[in-house]
N, C-alpha and C. Protein backbone atom coordinates (compact mmCIF):
# COMPACT_ATOMS: atom_id res chain seq x y z
N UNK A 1 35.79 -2.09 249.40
CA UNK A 1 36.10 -3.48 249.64
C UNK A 1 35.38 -4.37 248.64
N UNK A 2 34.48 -4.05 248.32
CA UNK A 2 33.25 -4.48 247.33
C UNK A 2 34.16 -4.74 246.15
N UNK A 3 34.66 -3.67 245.78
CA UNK A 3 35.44 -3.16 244.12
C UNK A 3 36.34 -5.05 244.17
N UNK A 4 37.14 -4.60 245.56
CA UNK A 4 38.66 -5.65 245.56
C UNK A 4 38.03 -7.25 245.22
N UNK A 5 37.06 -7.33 246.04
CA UNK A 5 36.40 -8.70 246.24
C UNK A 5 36.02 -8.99 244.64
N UNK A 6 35.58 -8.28 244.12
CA UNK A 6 35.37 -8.30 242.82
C UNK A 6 36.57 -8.45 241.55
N UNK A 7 37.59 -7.59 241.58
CA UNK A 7 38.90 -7.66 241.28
C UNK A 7 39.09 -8.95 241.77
N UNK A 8 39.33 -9.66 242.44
CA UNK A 8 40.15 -10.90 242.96
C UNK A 8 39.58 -12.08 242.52
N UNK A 9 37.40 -11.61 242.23
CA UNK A 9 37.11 -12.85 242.07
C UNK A 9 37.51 -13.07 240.29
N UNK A 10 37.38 -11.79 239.73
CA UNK A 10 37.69 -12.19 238.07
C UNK A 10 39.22 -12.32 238.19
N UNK A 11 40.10 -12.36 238.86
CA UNK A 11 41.71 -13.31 238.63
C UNK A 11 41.47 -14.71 238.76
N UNK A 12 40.97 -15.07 239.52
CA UNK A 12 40.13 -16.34 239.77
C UNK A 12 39.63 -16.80 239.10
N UNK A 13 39.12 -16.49 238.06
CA UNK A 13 38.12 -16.82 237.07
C UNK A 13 39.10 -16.89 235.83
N UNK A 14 39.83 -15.98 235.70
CA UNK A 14 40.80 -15.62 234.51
C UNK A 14 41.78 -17.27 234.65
N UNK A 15 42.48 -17.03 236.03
CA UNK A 15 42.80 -18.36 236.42
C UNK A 15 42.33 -19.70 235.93
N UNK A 16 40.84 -19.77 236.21
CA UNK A 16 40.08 -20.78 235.54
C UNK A 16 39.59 -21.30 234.49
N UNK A 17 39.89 -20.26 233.29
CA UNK A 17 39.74 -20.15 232.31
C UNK A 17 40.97 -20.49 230.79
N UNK A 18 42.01 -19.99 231.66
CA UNK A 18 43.66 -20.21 231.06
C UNK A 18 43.83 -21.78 231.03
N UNK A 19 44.37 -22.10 229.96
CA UNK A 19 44.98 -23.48 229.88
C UNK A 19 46.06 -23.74 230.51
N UNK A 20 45.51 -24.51 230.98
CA UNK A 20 46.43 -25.18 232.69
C UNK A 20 48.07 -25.66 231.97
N UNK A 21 48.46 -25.53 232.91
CA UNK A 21 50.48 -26.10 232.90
C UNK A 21 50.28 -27.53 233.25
N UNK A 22 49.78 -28.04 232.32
CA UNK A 22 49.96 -29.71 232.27
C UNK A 22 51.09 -30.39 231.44
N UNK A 23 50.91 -32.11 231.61
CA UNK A 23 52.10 -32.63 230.84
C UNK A 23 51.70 -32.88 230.00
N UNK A 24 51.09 -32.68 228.90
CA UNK A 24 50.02 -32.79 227.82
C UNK A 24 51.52 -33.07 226.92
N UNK A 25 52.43 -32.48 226.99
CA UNK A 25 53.73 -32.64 225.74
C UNK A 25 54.82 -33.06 226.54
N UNK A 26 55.50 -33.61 225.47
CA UNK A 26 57.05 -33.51 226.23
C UNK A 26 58.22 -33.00 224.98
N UNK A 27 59.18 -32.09 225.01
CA UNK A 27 60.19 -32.08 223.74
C UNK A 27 61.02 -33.03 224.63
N UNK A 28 61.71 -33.85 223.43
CA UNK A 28 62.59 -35.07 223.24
C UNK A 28 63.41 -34.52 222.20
N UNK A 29 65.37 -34.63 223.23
CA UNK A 29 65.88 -34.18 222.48
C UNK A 29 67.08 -34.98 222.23
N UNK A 30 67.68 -35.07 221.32
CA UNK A 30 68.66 -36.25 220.51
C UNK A 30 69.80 -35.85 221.78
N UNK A 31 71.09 -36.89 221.75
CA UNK A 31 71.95 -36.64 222.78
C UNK A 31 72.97 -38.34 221.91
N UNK A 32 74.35 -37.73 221.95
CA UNK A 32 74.68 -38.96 221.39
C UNK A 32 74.90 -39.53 220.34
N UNK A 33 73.99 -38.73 219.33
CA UNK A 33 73.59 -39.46 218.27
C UNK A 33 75.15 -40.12 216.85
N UNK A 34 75.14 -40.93 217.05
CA UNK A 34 76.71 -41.12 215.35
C UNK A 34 75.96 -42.69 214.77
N UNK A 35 75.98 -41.65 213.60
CA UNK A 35 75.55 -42.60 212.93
C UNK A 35 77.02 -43.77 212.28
N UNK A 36 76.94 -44.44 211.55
CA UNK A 36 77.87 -45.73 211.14
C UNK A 36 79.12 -44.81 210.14
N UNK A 37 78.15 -43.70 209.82
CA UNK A 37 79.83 -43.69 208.56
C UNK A 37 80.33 -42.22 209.37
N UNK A 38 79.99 -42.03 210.51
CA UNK A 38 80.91 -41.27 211.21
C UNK A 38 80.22 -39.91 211.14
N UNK A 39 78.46 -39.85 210.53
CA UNK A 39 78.22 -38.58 210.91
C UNK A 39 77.23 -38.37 212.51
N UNK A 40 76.91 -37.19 212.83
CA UNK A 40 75.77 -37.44 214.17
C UNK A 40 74.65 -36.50 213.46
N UNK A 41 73.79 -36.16 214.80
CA UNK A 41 72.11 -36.14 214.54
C UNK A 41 72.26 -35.05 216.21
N UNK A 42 71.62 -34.36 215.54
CA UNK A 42 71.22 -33.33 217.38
C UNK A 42 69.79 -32.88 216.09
N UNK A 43 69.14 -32.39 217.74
CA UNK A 43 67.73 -31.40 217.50
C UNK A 43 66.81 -32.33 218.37
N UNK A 44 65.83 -31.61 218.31
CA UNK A 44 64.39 -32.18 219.15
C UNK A 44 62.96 -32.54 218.27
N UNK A 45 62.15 -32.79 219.09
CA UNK A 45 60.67 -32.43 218.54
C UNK A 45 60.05 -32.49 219.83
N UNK A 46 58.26 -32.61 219.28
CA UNK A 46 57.44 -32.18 220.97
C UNK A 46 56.50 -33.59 220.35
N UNK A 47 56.73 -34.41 221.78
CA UNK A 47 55.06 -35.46 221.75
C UNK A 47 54.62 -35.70 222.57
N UNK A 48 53.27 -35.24 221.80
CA UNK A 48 52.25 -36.01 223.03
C UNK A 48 51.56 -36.81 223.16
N UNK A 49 51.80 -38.10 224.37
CA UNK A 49 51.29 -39.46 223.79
C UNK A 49 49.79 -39.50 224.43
N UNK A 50 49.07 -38.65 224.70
CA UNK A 50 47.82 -38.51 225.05
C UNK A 50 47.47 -38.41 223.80
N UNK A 51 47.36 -37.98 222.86
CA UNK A 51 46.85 -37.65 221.56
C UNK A 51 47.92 -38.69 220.29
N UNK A 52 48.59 -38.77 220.82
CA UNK A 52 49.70 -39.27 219.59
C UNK A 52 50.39 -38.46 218.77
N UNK A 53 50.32 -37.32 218.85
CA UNK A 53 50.86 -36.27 217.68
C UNK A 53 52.02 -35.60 218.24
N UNK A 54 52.77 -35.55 216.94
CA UNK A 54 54.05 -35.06 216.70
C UNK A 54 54.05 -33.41 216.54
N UNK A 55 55.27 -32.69 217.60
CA UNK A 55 55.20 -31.35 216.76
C UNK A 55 56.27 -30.60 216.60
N UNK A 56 56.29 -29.42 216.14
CA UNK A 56 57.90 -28.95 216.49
C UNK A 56 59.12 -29.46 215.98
N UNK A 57 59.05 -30.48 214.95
CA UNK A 57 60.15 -30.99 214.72
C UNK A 57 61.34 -30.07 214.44
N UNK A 58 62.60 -30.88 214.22
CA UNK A 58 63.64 -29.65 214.23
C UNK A 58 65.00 -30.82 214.65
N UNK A 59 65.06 -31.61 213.68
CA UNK A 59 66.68 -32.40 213.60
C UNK A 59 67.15 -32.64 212.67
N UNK A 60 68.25 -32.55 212.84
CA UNK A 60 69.41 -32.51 211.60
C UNK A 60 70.72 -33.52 211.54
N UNK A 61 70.62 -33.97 210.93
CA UNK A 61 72.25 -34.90 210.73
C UNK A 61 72.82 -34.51 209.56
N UNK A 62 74.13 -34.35 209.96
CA UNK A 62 75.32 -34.08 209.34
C UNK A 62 75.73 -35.00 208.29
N UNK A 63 76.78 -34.49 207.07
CA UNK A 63 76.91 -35.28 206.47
C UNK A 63 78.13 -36.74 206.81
N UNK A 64 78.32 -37.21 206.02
CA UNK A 64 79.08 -38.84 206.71
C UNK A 64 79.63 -39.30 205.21
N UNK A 65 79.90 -40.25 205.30
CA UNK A 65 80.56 -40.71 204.33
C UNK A 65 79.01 -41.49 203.26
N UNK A 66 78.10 -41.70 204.08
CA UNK A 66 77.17 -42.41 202.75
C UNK A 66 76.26 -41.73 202.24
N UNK A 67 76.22 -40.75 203.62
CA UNK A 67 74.70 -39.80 203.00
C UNK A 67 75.40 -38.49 203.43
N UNK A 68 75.06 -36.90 203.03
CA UNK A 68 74.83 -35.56 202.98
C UNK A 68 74.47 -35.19 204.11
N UNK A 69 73.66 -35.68 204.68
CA UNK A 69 73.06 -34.94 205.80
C UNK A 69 71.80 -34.28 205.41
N UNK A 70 70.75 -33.85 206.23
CA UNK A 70 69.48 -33.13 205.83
C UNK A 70 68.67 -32.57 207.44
N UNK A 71 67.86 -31.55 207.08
CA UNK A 71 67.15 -31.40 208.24
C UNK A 71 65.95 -31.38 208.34
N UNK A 72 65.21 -32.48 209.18
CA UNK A 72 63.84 -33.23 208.96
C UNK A 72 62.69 -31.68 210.09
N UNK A 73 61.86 -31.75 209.28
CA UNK A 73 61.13 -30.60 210.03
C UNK A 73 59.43 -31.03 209.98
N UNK A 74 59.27 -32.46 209.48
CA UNK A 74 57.73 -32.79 209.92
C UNK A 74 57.80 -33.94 209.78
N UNK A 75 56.25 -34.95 209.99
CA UNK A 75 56.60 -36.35 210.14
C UNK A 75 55.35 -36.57 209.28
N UNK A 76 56.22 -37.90 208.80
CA UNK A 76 55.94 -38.56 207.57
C UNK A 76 54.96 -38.65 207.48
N UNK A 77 53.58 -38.59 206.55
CA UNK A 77 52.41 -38.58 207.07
C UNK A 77 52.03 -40.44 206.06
N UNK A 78 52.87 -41.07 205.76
CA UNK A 78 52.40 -42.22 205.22
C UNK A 78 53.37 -43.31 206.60
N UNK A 79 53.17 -42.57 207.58
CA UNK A 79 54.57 -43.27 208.50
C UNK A 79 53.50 -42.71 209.89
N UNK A 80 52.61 -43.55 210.19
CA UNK A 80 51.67 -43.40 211.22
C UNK A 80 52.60 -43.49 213.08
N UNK A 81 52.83 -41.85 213.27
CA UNK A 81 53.55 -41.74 214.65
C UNK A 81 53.20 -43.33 215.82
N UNK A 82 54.02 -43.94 215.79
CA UNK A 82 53.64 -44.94 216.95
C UNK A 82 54.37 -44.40 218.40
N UNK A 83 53.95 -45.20 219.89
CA UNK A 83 54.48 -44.42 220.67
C UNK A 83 56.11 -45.01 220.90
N UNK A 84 56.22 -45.99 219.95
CA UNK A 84 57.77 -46.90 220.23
C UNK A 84 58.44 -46.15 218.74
N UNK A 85 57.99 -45.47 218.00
CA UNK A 85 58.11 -45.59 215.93
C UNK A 85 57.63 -44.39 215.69
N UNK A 86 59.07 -43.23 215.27
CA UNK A 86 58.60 -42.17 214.21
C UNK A 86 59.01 -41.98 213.54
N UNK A 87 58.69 -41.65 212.32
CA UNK A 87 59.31 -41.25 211.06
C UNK A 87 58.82 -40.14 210.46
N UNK A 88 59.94 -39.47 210.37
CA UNK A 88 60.70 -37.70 210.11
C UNK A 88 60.79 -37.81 208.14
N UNK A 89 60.17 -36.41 208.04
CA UNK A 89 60.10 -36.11 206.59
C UNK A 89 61.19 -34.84 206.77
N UNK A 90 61.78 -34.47 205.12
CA UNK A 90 62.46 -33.24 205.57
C UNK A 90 61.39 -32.08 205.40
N UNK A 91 60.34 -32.09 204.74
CA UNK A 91 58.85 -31.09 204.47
C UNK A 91 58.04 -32.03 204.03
N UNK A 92 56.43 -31.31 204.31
CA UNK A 92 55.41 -32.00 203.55
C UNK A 92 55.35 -31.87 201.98
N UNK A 93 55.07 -32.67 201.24
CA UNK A 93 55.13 -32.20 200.08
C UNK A 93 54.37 -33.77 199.28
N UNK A 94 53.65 -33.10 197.79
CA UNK A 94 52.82 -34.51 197.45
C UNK A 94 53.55 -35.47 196.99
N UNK A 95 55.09 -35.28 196.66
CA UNK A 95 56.14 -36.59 196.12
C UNK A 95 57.09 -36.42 196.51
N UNK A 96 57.34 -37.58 197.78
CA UNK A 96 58.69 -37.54 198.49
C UNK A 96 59.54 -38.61 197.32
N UNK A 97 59.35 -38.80 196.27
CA UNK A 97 60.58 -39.59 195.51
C UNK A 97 62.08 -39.08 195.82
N UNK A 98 62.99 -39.65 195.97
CA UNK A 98 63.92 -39.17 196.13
C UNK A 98 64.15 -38.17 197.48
N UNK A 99 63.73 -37.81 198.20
CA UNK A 99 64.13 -37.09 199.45
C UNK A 99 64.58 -38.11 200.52
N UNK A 100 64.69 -37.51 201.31
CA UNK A 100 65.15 -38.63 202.26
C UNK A 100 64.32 -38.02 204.11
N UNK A 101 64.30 -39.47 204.47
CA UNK A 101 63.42 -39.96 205.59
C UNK A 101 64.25 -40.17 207.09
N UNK A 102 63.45 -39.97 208.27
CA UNK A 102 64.34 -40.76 209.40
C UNK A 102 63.37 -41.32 210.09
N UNK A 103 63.94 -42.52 210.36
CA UNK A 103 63.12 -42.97 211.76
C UNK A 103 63.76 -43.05 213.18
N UNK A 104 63.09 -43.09 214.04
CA UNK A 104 63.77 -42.94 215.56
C UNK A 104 62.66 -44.41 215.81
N UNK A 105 63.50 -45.31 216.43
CA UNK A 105 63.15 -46.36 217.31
C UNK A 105 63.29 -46.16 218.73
N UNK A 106 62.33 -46.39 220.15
CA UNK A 106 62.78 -46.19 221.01
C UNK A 106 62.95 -47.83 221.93
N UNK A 107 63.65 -47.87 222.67
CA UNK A 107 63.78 -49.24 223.79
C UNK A 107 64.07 -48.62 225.23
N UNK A 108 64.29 -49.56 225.65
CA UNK A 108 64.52 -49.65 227.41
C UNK A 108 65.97 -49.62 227.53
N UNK A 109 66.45 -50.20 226.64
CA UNK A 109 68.46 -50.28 227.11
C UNK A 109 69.22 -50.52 225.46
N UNK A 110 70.22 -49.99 225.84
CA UNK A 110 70.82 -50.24 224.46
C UNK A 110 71.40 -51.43 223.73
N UNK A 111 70.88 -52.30 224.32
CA UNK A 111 70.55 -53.64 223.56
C UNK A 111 69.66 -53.77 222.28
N UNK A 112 68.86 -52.48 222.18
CA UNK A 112 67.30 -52.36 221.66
C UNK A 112 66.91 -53.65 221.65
N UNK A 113 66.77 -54.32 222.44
CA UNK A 113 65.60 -55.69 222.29
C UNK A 113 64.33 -55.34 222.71
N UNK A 114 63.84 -54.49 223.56
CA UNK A 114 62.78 -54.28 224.48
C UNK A 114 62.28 -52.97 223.65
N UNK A 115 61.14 -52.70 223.38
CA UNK A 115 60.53 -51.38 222.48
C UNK A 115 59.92 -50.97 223.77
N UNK A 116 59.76 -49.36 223.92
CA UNK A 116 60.02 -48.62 224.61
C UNK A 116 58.66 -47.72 224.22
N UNK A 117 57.51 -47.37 224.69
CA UNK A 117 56.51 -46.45 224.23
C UNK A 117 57.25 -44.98 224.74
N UNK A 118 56.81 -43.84 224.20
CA UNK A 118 57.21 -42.38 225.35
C UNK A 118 55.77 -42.26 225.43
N UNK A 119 55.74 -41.33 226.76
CA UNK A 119 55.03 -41.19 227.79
C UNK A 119 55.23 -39.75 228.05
N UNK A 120 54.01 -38.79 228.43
CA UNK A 120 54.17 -37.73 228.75
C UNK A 120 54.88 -37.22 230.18
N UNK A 121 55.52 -38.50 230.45
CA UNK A 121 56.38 -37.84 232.00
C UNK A 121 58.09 -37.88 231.67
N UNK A 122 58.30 -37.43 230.86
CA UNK A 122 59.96 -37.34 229.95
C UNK A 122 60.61 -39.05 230.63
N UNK A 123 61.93 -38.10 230.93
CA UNK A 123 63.09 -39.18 231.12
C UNK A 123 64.13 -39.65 230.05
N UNK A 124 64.85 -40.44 229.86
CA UNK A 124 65.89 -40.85 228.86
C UNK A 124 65.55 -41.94 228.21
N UNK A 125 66.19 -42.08 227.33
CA UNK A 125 65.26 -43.64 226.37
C UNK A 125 66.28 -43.31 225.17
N UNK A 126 66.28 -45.12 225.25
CA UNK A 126 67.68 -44.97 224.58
C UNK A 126 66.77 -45.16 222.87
N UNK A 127 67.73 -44.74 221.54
CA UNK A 127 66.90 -44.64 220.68
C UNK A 127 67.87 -45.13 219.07
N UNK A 128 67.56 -45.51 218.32
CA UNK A 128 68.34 -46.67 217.48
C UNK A 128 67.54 -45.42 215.91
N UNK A 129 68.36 -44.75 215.36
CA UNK A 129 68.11 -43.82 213.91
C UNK A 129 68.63 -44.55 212.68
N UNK A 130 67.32 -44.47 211.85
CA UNK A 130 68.32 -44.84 210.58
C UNK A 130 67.33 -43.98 209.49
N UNK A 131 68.38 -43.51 208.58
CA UNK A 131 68.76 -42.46 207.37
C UNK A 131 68.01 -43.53 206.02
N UNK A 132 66.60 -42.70 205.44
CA UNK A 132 66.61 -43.43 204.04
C UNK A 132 66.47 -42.60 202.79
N UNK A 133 66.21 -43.37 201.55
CA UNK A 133 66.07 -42.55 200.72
C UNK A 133 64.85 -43.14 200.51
N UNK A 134 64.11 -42.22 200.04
CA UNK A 134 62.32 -42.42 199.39
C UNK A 134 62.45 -43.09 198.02
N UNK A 135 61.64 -44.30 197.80
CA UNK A 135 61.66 -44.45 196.39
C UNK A 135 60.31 -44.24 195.51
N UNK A 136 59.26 -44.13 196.31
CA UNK A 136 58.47 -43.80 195.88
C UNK A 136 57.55 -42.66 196.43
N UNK A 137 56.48 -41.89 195.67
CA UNK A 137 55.98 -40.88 196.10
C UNK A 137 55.66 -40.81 197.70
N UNK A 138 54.57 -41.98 198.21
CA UNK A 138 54.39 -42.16 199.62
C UNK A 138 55.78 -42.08 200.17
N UNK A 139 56.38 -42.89 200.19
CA UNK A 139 57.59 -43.41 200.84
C UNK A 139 57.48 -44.48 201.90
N UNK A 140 56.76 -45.17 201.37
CA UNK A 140 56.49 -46.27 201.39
C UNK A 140 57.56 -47.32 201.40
N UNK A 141 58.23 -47.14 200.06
CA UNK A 141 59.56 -48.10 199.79
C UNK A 141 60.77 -47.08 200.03
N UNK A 142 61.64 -47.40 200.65
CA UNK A 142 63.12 -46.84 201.11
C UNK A 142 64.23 -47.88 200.87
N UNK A 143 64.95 -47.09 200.49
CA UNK A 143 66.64 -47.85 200.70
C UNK A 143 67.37 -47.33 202.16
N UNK A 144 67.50 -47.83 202.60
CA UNK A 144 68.27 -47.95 203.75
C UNK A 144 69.79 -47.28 203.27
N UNK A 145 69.98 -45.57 203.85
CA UNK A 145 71.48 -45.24 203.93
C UNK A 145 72.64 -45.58 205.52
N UNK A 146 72.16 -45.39 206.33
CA UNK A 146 72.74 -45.42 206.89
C UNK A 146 71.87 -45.59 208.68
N UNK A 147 72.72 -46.45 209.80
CA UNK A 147 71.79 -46.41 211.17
C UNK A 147 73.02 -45.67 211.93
N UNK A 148 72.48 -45.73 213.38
CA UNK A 148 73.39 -45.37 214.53
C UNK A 148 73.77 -46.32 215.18
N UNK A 149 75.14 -46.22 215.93
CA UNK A 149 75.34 -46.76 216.83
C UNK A 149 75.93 -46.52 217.48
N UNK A 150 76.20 -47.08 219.22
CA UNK A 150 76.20 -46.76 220.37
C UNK A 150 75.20 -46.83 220.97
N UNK A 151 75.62 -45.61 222.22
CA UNK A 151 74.20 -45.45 222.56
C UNK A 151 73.26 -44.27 222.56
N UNK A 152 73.17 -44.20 221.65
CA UNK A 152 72.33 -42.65 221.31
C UNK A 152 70.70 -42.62 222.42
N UNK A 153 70.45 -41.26 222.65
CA UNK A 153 69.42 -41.37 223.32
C UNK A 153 68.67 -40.31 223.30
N UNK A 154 67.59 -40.52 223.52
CA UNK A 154 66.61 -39.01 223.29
C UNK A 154 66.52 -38.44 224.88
N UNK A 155 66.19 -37.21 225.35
CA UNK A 155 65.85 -37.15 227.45
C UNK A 155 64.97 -36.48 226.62
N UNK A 156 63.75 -36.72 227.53
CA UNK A 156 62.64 -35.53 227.30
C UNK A 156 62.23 -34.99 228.76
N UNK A 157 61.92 -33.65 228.59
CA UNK A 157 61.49 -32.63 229.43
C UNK A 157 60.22 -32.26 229.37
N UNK A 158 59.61 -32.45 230.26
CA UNK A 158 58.21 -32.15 230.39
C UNK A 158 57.93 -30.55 229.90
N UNK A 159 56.93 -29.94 229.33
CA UNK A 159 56.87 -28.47 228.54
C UNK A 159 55.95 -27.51 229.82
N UNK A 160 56.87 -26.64 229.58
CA UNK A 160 56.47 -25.26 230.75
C UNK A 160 54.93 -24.76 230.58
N UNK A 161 54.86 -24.15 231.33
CA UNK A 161 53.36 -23.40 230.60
C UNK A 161 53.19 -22.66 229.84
N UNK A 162 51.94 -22.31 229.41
CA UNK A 162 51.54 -21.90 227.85
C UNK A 162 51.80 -20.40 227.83
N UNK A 163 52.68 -19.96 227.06
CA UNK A 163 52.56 -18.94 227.08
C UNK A 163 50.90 -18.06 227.43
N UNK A 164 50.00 -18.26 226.81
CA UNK A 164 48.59 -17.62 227.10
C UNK A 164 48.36 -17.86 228.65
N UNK A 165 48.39 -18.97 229.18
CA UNK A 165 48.60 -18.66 230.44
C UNK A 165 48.83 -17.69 231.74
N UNK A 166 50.31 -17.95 231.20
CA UNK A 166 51.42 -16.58 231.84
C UNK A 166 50.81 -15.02 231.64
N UNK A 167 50.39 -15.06 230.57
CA UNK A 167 49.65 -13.58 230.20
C UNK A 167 48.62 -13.02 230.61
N UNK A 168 47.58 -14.40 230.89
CA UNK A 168 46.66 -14.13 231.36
C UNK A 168 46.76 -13.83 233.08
N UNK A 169 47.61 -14.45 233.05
CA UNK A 169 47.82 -14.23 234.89
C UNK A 169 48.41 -12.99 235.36
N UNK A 170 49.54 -12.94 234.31
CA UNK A 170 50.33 -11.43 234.64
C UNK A 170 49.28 -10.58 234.53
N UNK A 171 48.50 -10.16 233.20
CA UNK A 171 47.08 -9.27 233.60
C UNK A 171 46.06 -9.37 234.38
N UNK A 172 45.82 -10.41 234.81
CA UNK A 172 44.79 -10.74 236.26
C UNK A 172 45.76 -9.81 237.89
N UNK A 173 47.21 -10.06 237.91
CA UNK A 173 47.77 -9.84 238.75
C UNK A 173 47.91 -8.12 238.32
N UNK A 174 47.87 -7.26 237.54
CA UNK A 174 48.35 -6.23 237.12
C UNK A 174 46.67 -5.23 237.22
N UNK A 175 45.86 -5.94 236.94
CA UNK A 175 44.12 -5.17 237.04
C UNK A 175 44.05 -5.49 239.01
N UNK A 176 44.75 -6.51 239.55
CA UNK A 176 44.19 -6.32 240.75
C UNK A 176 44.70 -5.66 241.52
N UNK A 177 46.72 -5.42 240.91
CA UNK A 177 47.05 -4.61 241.86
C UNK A 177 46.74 -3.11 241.77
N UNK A 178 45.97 -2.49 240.33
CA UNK A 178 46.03 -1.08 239.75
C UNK A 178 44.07 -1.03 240.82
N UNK A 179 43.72 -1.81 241.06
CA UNK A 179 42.25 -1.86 241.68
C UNK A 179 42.79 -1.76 243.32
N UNK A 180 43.49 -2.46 243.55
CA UNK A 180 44.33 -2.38 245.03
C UNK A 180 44.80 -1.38 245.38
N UNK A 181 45.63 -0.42 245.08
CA UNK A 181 45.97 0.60 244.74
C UNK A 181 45.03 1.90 244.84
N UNK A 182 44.10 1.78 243.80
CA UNK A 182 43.12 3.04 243.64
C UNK A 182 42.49 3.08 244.77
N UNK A 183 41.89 1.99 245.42
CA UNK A 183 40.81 1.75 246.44
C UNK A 183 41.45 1.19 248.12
N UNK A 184 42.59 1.67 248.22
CA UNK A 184 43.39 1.17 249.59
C UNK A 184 42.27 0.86 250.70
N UNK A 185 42.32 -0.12 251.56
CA UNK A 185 41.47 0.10 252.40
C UNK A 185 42.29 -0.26 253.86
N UNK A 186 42.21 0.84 254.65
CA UNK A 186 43.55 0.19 255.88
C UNK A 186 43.05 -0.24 257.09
């Protein structure tokens, strides 16, 4: 009985030790999206507005009549993540001249009059994209290709638990039942 009590208290502990299934993130994912010359935008990213940081990126718009299309996979690092304001690079790299940029605006209704922070408890939020080209290394200066309209919108989903977690538990649960087992006590 000694052995089990012991077994049960290190799951417990293992338990206590694993990084908890919090809302620390949310992925936010495009829904909607057409831009003006008739192309759209799908994909996601992960934020967390406890920290402010962007991750996971992973969106793409199609081509349209003004611009090609491209697929943005990090954020701008001369384009400081706000919780209403992000702006999407297609890679890091030391001279964005010429590449091209996105920003996502968020609001309350598709009026966009009202700016909209995200928040680590998801939900829908409506969101206003526009397509640029870099003119200088930062990217700093842009030409404006193309925005959206309608009502495009991001939903975000609160993020499952950590994988390390899950692992750690499944082996806490797997040492107590192989200890349970060896040492039956009826």
């Amino acid at each position: 009985m000694f052995r089990l009590n012991v077994a049960a208290s290190i799951l417990f502990l293992l338990l206590g030790l694993a990084p908890g299934a919090s809302a620390d993130s949310v992925t936010w994912t495009l829904h909607d999206v057409l831009f003006s010359d008739g192309a759209t935008a799908s994909g996601s990213f992960v934020y967390d507005a406890s920290t402010n940081k962007v991750s996971a990126v992973n969106i793409t718009t199609t081509g349209g009549s003004l611009f090609g299309g491209a697929t943005y996979r990090a954020v701008d690092p001369s384009f400081t993540p706000l919780p209403f304001d992000i702006g999407f690079v297609v890679t890091l790299m030391p001279d964005f001249t010429g590449s091209s940029a996105l920003e996502l605006e968020f609001f309350t209704s598709n009026s966009f009059a009202v700016p909209l922070n995200l928040t680590n408890a998801g939900g829908t939020v409506f969101t206003a994209l526009n397509e640029f080209a870099c003119l200088n290394a930062a990217c700093t200066s842009v030409n404006d290709l193309r925005g959206t309209t309608g009502d495009a919108t991001i939903v975000g989903a609160v993020s499952t638990p950590e994988t390390s977690t899950l692992l750690l538990v499944g082996i806490g649960l797997l040492g107590l039942c192989a200890v349970n087992k060896r040492y039956r006590f009826i």
